[in-house]
N, C-alpha and C. Protein backbone atom coordinates (compact mmCIF):
# COMPACT_ATOMS: atom_id res chain seq x y z
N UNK A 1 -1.07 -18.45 13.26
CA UNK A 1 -1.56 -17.44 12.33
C UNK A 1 -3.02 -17.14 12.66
N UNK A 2 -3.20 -16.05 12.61
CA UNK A 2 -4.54 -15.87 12.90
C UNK A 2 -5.55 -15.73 11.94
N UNK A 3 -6.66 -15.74 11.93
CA UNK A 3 -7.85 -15.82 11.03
C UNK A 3 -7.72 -14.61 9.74
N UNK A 4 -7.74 -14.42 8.84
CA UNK A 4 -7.49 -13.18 7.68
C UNK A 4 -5.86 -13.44 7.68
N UNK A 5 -5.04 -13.24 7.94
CA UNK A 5 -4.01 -13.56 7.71
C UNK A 5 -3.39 -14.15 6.40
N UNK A 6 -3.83 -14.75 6.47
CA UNK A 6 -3.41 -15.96 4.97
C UNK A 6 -4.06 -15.68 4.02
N UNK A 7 -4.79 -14.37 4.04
CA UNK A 7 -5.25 -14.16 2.76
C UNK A 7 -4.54 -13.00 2.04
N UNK A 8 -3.22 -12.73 2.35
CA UNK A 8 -2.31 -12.16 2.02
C UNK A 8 -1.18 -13.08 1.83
N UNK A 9 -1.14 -13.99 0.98
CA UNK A 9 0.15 -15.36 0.09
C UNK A 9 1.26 -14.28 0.26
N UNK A 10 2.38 -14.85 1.33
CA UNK A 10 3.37 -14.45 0.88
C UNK A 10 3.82 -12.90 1.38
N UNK A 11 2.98 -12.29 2.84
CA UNK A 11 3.18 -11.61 3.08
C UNK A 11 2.82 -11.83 4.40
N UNK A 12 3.67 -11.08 5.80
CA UNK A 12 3.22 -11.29 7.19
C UNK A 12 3.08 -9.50 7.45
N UNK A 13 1.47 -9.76 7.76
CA UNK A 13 1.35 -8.55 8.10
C UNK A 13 0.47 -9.03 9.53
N UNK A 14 0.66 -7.95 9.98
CA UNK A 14 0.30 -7.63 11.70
C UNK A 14 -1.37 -7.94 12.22
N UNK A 15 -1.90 -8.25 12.87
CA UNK A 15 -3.14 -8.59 12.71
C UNK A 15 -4.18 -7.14 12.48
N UNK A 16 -3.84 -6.17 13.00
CA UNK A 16 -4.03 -5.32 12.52
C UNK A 16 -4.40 -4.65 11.54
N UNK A 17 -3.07 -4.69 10.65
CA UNK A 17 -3.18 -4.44 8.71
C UNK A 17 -4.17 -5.00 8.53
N UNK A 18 -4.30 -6.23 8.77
CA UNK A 18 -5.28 -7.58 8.32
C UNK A 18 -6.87 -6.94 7.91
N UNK A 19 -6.97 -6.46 9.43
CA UNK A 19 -8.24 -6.32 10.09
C UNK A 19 -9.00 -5.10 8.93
N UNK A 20 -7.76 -4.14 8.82
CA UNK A 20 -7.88 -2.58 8.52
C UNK A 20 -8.02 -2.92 6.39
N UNK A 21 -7.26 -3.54 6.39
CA UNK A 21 -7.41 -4.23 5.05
C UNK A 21 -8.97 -4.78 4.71
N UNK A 22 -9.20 -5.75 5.28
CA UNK A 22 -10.61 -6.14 5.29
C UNK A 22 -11.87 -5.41 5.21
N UNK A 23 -11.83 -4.65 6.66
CA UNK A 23 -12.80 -4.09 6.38
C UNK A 23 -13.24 -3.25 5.37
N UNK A 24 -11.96 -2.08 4.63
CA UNK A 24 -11.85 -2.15 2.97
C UNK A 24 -12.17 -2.44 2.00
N UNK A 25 -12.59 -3.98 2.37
CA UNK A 25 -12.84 -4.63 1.26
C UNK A 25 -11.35 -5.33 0.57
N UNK A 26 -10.12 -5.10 1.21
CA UNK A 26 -8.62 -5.84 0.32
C UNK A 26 -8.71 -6.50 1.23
N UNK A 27 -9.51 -7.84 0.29
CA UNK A 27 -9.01 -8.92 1.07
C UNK A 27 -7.66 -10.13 -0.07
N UNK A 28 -6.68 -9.39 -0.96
CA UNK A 28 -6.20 -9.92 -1.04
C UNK A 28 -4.44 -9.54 -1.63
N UNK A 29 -3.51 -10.30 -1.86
CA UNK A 29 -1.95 -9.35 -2.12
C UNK A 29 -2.71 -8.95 -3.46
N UNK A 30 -3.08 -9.42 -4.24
CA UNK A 30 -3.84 -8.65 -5.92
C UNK A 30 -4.21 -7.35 -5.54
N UNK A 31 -5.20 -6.77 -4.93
CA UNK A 31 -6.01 -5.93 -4.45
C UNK A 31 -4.94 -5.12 -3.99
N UNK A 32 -4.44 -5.56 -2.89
CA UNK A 32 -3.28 -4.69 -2.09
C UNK A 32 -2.54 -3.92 -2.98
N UNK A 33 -1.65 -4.70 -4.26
CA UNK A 33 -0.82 -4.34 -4.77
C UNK A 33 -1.35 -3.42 -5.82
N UNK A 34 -2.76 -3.47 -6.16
CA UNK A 34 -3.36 -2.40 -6.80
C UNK A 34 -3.72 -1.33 -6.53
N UNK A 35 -2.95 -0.91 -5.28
CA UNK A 35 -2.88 0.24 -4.72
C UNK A 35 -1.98 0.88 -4.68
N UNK A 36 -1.69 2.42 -5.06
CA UNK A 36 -0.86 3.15 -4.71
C UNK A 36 -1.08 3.86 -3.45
N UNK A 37 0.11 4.41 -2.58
CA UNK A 37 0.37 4.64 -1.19
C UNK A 37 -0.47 6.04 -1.22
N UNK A 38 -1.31 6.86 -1.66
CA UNK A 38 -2.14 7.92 -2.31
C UNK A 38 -3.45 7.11 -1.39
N UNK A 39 -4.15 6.23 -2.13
CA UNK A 39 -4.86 5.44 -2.31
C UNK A 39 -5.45 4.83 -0.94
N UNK A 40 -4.34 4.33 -0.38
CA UNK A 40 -3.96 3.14 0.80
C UNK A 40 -3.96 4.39 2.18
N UNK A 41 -3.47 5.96 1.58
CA UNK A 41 -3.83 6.66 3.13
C UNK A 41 -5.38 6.54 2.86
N UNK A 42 -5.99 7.00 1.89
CA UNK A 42 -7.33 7.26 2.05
C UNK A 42 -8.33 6.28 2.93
N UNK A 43 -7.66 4.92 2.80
CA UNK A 43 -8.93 4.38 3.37
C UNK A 43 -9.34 4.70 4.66
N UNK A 44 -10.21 4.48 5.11
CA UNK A 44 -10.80 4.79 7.22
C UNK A 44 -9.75 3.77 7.38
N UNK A 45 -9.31 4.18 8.71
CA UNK A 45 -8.77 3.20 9.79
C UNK A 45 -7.24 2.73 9.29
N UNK A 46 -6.70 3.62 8.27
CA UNK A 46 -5.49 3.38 7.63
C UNK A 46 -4.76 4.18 7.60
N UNK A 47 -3.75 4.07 8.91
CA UNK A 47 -3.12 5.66 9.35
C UNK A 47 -1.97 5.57 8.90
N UNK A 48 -0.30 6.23 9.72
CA UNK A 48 0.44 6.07 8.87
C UNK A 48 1.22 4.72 9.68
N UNK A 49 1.02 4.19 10.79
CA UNK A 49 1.79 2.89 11.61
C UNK A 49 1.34 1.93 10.97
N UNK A 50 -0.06 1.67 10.03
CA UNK A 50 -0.47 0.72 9.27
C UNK A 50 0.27 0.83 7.98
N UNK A 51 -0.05 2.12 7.44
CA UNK A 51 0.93 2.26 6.39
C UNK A 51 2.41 1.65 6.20
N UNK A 52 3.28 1.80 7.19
CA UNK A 52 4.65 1.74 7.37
C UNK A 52 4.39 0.14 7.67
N UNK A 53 3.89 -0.43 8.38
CA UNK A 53 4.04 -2.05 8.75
C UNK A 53 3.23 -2.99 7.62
N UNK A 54 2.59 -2.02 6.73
CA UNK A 54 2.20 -2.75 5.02
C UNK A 54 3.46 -2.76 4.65
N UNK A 55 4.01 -1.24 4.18
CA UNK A 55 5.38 -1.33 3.88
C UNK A 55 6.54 -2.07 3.61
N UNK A 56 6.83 -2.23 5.01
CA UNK A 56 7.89 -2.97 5.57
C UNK A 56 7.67 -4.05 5.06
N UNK A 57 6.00 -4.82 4.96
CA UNK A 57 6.13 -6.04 4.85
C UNK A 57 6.32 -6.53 3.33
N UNK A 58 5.99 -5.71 2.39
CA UNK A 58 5.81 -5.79 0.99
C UNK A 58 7.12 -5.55 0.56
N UNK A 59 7.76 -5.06 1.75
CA UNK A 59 9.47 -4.79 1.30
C UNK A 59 10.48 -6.41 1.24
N UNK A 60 9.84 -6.78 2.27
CA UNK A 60 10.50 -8.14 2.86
C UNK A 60 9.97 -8.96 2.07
N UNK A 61 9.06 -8.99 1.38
CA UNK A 61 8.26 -10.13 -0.05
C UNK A 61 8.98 -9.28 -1.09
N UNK A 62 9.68 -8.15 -1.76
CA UNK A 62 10.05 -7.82 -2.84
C UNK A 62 8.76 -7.84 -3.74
N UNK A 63 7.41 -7.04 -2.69
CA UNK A 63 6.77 -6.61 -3.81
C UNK A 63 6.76 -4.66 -3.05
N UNK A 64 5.78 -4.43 -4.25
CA UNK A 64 5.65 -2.87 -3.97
C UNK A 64 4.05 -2.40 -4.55
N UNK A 65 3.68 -1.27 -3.71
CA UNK A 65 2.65 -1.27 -4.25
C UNK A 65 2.51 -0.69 -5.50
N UNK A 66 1.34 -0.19 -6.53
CA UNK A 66 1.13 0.04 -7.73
C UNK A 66 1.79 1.77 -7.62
N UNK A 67 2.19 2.46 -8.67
CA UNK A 67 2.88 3.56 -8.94
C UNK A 67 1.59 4.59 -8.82
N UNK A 68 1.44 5.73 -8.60
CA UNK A 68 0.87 6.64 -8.53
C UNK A 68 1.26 7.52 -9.70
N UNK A 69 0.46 7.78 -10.45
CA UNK A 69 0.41 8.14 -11.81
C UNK A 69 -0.09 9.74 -11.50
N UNK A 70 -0.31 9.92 -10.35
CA UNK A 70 -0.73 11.54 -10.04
C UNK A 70 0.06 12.38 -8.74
N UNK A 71 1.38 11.59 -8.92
CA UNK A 71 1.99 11.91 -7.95
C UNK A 71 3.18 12.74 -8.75
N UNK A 72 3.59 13.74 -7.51
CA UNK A 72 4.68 14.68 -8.46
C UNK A 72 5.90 13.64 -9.26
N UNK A 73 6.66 14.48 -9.75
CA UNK A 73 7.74 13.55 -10.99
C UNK A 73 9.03 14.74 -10.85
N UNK A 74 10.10 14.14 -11.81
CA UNK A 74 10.97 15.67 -12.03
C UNK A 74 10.66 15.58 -13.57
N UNK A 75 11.03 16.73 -13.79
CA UNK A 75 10.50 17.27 -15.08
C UNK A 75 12.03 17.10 -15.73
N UNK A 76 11.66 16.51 -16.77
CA UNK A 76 12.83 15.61 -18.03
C UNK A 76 13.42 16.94 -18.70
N UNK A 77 12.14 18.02 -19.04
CA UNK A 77 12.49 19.41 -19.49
C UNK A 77 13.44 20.24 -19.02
N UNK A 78 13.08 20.44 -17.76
CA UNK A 78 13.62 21.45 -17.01
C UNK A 78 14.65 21.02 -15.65
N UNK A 79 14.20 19.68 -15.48
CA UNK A 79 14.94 18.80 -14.78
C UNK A 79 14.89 19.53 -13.20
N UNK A 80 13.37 20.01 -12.40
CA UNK A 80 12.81 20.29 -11.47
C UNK A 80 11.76 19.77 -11.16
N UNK A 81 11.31 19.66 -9.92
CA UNK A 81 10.29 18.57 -9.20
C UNK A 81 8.80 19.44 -9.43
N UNK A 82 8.10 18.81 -10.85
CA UNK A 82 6.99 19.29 -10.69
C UNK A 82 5.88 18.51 -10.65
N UNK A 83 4.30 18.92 -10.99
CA UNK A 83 3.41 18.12 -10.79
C UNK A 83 2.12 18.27 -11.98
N UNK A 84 0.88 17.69 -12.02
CA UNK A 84 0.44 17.42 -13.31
C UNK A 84 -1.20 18.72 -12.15
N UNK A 85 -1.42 20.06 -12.53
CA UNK A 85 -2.58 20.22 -12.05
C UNK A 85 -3.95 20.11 -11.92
């Protein structure tokens, strides 16, 4: 295991993520998971092959990241895919 690594309990991510995480400032699964995928493109150095191999890995732990509360929805009303402007 390499150095930063293990500061993600319970998750194998690529040394990479690690690196790209860190410098961020997430140095931990708390932090991580307090992110929605909105959030997680924005940071520098967090493209979408980092994205997808966070993913994957949070898939394989049965966690997920935090919900995006500003992301489109379907509408309960009208029962069409809208969004909050």
């Amino acid at each position: 295991m390499l150095p930063g690594q293990d500061i993600f309990a319970g998750l194998t991510l690529p040394p990479r993520a690690c690196a790209a995480l860190a410098r961020n400032q997430i140095t931990s699964t708390e932090a991580l998971l307090s992110l929605n995928a909105r959030e997680l493109r924005a940071l520098p150095g967090v493209g979408a092959g980092t994205i997808q191999q966070i993913l994957d890995a949070l898939a394989v732990a049965d966690l997920a990241l935090a919900d995006d509360i500003w992301a489109p929805y379907a509408c309960v009303r009208h029962g069409g895919r809208s969004g909050d402007v």
